[in-house]
Protein backbone atom coordinates (compact mmCIF):
# COMPACT_ATOMS: atom_id res chain seq x y z
CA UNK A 1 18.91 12.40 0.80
CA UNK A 2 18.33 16.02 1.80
CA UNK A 3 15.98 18.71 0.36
CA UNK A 4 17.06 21.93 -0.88
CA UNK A 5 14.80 23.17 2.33
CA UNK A 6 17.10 21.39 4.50
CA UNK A 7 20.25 23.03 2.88
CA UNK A 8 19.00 26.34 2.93
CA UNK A 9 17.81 25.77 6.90
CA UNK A 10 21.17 24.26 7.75
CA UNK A 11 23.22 27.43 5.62
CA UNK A 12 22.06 29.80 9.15
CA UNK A 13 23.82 30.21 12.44
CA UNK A 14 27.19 30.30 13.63
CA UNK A 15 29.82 30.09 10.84
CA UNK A 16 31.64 27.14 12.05
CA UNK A 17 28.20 24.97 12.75
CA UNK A 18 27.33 25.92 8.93
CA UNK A 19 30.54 24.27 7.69
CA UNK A 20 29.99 21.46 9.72
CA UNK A 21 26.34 20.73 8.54
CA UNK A 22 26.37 21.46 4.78
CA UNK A 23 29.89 18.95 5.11
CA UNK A 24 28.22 16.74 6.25
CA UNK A 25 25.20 17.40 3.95
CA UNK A 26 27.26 17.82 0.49
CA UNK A 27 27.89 13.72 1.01
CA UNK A 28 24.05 13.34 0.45
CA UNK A 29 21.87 13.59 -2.96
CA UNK A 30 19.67 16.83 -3.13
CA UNK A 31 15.93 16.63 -4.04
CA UNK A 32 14.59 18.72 -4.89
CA UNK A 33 10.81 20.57 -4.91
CA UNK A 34 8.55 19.82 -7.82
CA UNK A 35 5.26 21.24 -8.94
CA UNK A 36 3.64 18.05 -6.93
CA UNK A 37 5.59 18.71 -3.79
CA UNK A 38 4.09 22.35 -3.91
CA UNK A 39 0.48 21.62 -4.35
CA UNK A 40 1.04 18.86 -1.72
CA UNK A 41 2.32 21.40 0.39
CA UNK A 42 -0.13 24.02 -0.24
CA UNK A 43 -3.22 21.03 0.57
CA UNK A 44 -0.91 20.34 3.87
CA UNK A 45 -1.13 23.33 4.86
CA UNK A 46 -4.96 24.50 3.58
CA UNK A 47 -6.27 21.92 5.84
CA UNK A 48 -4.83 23.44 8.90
CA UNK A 49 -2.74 20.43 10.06
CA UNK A 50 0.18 22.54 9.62
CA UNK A 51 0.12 26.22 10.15
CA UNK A 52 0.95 28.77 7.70
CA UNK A 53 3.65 30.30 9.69
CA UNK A 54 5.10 26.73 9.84
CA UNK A 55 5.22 26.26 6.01
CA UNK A 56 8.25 25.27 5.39
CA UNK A 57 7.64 22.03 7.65
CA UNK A 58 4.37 20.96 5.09
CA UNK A 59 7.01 21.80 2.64
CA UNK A 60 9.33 19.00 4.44
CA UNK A 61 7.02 16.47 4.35
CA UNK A 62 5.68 16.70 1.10
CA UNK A 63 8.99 16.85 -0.77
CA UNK A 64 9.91 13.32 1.06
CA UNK A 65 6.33 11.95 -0.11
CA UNK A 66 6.38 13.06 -3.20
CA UNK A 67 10.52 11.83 -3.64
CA UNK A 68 8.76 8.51 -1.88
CA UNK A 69 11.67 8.37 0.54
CA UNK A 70 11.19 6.31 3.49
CA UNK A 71 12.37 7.89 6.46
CA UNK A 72 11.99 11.28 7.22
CA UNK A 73 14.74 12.13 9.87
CA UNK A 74 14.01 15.33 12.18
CA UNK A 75 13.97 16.55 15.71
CA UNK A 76 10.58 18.76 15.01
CA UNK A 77 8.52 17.39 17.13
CA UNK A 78 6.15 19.92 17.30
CA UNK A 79 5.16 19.64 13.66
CA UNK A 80 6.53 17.07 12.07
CA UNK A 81 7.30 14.25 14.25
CA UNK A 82 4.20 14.58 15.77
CA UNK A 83 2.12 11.21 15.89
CA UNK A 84 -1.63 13.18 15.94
CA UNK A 85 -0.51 15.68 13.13
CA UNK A 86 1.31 12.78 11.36
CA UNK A 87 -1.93 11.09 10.92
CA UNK A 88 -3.93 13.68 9.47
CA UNK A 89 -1.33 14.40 6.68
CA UNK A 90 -0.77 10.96 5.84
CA UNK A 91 -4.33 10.99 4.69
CA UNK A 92 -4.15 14.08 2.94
CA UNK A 93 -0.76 12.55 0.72
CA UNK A 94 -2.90 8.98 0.27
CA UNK A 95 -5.97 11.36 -0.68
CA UNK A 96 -3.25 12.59 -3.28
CA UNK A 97 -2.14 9.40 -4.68
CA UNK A 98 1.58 9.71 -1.99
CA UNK A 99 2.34 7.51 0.52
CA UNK A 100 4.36 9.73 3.41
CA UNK A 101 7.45 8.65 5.03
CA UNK A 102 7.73 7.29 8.42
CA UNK A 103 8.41 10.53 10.56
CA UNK A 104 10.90 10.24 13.65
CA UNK A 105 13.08 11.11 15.28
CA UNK A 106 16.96 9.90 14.65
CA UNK A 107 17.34 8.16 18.11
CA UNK A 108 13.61 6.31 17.12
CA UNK A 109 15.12 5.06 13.45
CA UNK A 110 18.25 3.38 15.33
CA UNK A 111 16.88 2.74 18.68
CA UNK A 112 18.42 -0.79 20.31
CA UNK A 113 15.82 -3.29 20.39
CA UNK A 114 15.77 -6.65 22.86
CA UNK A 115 14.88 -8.88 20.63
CA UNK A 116 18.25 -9.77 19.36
């Protein structure tokens, strides 16, 4: 899945990278933001775990919660893949009624493990 946030982040830069990316992202269903994914945004972001200027990251997280997808893919690890920030906003979407994603990284989601 990607979010309408994504596409519209993705749709900036060099020509040939945009091609590339919304390819690879038109093979993917679009969700999309909802008056739940808003307010959850807005809270996100009202509590100072994310800041304003980074809205758009809240805005990541809380359309995945409030889609209930699993996994949220990113390489933001200043904001979103961030294990202390990642804590306080998972209590902020259970305070809501949402359980958040897991948020890592790509290489984290398919890391090799040893144990067979």
């Amino acid at each position: 899945m990607v979010s309408q946030i994504v596409l519209d982040e993705i749709a900036a830069g060099d020509e040939s990278d945009i091609r590339k990316r919304l390819e690879v992202a038109g093979l993917l269903k679009v969700i999309a933001a909802s008056p739940d994914a808003e307010a959850l945004t807005a809270a996100i972001v009202e509590a100072g775990v994310i800041p304003e200027k980074a809205v758009r990251d809240a805005a990541h997280i809380a359309v995945a919660t409030v889609h209930g997808v699993q996994y949220l893919l990113t390489w933001n690890c200043r904001h979103l893949a961030n294990a202390q920030i990642s804590r306080r906003v998972a209590q902020i979407c259970s305070e809501r009624g949402f359980v958040m994603p897991t948020i890592c990284t790509p290489e984290e989601l398919f890391a090799e493990t040893d144990d067979g």
